[in-house]
PDB file of N, CA and C in Angstrom:
ATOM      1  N   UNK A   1       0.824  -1.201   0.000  1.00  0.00           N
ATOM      2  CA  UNK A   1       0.000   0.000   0.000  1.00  0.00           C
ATOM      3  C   UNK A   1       0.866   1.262   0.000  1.00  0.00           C
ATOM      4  N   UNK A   2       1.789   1.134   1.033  1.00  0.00           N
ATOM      5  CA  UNK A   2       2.810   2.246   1.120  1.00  0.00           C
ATOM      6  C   UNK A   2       3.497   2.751  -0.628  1.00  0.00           C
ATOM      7  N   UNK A   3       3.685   1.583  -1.322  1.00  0.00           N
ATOM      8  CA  UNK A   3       4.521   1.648  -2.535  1.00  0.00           C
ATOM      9  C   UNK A   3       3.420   2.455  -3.258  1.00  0.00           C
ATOM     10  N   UNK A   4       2.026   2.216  -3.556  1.00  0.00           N
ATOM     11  CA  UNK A   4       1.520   2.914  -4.554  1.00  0.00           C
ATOM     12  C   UNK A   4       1.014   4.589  -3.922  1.00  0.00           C
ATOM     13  N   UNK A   5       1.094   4.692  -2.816  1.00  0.00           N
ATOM     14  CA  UNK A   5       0.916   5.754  -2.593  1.00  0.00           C
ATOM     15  C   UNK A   5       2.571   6.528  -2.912  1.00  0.00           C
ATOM     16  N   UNK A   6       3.613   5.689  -2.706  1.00  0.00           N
ATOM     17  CA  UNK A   6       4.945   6.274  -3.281  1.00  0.00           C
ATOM     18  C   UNK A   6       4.852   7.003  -4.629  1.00  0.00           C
ATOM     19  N   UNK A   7       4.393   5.516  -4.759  1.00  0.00           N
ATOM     20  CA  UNK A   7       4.287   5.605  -7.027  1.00  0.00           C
ATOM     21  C   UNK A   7       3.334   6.784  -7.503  1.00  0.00           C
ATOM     22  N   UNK A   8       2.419   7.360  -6.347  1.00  0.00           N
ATOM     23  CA  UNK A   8       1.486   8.418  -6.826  1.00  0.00           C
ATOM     24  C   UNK A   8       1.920   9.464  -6.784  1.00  0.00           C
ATOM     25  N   UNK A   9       2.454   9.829  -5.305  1.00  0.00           N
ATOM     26  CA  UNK A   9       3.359  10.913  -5.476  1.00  0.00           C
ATOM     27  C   UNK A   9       4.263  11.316  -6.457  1.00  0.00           C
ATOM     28  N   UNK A  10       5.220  10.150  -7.280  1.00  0.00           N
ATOM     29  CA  UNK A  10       5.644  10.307  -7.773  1.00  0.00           C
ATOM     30  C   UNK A  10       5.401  10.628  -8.863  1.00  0.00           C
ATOM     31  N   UNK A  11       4.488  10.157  -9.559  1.00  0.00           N
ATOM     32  CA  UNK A  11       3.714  10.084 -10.785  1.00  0.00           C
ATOM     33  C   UNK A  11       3.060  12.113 -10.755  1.00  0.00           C
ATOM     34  N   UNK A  12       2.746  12.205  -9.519  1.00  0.00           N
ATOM     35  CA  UNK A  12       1.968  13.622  -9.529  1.00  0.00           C
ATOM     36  C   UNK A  12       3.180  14.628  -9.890  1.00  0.00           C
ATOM     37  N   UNK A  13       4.008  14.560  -9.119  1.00  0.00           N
ATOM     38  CA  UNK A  13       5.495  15.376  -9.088  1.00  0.00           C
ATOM     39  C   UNK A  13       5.767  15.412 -10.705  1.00  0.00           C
ATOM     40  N   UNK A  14       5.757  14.450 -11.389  1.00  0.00           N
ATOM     41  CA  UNK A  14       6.669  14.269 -12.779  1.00  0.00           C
ATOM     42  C   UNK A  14       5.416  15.090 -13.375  1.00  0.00           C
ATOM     43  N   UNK A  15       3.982  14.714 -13.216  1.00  0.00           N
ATOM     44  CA  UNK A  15       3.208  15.614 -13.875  1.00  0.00           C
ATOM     45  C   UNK A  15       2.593  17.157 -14.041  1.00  0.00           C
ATOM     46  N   UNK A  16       3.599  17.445 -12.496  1.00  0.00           N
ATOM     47  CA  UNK A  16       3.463  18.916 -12.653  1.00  0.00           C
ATOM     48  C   UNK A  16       4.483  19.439 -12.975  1.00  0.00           C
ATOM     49  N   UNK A  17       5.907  18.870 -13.334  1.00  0.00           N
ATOM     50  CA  UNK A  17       6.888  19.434 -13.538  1.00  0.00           C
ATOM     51  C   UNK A  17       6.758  19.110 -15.008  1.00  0.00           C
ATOM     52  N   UNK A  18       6.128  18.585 -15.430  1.00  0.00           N
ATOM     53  CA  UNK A  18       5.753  18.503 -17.253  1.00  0.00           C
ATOM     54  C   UNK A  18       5.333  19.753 -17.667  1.00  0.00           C
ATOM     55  N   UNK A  19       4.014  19.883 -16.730  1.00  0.00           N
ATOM     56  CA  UNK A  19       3.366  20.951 -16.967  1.00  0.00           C
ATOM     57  C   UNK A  19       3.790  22.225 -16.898  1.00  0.00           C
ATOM     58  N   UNK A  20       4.580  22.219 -16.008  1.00  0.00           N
ATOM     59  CA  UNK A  20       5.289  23.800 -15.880  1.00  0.00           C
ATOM     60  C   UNK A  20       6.149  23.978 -16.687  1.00  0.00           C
ATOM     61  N   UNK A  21       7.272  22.720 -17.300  1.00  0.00           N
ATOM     62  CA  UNK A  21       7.980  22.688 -18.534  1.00  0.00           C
ATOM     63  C   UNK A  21       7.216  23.298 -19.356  1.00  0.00           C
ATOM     64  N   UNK A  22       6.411  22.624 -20.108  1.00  0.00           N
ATOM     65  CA  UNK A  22       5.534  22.805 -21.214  1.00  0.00           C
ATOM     66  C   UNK A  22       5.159  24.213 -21.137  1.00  0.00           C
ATOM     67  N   UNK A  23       4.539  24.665 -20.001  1.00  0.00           N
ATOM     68  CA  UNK A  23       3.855  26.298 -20.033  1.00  0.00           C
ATOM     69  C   UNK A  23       4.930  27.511 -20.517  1.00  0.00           C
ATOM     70  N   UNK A  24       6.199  27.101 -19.246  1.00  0.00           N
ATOM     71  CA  UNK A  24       7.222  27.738 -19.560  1.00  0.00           C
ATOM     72  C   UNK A  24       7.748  27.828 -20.513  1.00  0.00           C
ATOM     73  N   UNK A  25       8.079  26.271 -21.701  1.00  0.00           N
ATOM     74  CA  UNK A  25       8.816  26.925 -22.928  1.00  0.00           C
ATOM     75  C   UNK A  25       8.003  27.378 -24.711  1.00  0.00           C
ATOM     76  N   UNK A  26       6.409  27.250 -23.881  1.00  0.00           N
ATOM     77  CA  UNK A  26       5.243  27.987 -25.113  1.00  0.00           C
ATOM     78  C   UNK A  26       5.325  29.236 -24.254  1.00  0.00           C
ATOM     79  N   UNK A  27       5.748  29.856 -23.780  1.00  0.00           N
ATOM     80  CA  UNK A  27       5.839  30.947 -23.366  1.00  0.00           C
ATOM     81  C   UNK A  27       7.047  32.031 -23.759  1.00  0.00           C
ATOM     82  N   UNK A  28       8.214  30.942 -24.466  1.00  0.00           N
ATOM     83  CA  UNK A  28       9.473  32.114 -24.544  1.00  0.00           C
ATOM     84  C   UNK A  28       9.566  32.190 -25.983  1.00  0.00           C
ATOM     85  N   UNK A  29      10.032  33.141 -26.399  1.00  0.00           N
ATOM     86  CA  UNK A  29      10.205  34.021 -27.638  1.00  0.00           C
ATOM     87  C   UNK A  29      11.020  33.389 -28.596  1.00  0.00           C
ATOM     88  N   UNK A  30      11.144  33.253 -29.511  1.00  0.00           N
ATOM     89  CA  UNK A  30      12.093  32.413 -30.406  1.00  0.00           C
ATOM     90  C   UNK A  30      13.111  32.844 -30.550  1.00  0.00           C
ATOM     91  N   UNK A  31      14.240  32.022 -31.027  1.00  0.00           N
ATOM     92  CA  UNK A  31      15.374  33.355 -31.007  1.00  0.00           C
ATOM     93  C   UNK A  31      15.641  33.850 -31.623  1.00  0.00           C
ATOM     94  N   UNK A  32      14.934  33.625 -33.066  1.00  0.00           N
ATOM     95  CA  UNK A  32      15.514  34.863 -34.427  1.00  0.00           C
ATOM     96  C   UNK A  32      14.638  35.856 -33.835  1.00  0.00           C
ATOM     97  N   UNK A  33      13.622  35.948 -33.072  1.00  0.00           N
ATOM     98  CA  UNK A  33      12.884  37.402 -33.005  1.00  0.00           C
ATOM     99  C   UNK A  33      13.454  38.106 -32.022  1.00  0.00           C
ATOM    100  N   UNK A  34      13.884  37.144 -31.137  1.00  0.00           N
ATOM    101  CA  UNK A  34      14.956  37.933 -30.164  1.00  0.00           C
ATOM    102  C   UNK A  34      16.191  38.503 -30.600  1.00  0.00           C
ATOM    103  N   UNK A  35      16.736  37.922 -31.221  1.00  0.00           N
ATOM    104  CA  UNK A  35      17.778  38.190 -32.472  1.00  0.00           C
ATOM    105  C   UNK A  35      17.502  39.250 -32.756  1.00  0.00           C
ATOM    106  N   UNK A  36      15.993  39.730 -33.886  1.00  0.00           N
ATOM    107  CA  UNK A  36      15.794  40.632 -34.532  1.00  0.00           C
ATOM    108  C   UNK A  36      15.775  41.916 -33.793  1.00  0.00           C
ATOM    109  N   UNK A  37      15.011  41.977 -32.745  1.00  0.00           N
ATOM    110  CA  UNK A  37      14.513  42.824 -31.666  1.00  0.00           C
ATOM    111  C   UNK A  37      16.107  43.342 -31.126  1.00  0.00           C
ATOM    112  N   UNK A  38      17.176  42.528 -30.878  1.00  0.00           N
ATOM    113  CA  UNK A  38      18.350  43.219 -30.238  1.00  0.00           C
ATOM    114  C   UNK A  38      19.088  43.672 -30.840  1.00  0.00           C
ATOM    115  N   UNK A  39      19.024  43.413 -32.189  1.00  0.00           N
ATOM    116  CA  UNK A  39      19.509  43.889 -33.294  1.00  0.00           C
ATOM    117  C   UNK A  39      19.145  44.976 -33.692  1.00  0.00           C
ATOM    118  N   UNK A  40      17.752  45.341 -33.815  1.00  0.00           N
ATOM    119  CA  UNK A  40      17.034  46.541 -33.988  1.00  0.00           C
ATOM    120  C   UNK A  40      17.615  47.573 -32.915  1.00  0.00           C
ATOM    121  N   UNK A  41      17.393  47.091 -31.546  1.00  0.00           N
ATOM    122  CA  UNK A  41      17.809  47.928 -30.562  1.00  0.00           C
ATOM    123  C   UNK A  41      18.948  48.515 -30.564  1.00  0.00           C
ATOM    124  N   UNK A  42      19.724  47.417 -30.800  1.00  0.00           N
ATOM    125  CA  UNK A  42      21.766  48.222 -31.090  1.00  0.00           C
ATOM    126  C   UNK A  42      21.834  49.328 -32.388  1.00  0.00           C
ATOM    127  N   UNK A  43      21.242  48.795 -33.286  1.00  0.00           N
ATOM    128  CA  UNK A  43      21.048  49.749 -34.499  1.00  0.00           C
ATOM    129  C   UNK A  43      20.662  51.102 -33.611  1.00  0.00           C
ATOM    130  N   UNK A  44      19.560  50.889 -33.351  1.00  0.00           N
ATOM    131  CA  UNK A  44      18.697  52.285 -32.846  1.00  0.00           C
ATOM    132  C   UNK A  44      19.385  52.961 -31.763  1.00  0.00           C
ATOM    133  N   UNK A  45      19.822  52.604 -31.186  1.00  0.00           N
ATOM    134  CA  UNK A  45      21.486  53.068 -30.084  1.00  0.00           C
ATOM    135  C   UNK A  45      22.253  53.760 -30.772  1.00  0.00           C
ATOM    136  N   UNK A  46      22.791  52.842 -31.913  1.00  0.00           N
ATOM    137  CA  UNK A  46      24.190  53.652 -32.387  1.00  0.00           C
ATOM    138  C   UNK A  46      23.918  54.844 -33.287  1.00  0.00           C
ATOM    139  N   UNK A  47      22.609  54.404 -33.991  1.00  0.00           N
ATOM    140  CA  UNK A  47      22.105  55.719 -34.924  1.00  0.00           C
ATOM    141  C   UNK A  47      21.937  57.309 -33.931  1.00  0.00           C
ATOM    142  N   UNK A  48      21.478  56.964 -32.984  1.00  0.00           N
ATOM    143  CA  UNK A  48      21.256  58.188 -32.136  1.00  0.00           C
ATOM    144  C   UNK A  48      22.614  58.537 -31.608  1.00  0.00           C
ATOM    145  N   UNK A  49      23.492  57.963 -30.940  1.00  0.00           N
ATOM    146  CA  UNK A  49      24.722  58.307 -30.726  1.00  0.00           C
ATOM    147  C   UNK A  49      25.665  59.059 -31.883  1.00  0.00           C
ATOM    148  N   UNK A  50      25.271  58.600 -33.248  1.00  0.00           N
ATOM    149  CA  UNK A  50      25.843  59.340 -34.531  1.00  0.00           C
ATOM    150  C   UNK A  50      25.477  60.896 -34.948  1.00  0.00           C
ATOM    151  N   UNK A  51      24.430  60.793 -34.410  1.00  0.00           N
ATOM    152  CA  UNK A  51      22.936  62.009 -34.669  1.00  0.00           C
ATOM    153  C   UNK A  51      24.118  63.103 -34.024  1.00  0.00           C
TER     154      UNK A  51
END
């Protein structure tokens, strides 16, 4: 009895750490747009520093 209440816990643990995986990496930005975006930003830095 002790073991499947082990095995549940365990089973619950792996399934919320799926879940928070999963949420967390549909949540982050890709990296060419991050790319693009910091790229844009340095541009837009140095242009004003030229100004």
């Amino acid at each position: 009895m002790i073991t499947y209440v082990c095995l549940a816990v365990l089973l619950l643990f792996v399934a919320v750490r799926s879940i928070l995986f999963w949420r967390r990496n549909k949540d982050l930005v890709p990296s060419q747009e991050l790319d693009r975006t910091l790229i844009y930003q340095i541009n837009r830095e140095s242009d004003q520093y030229e100004q």
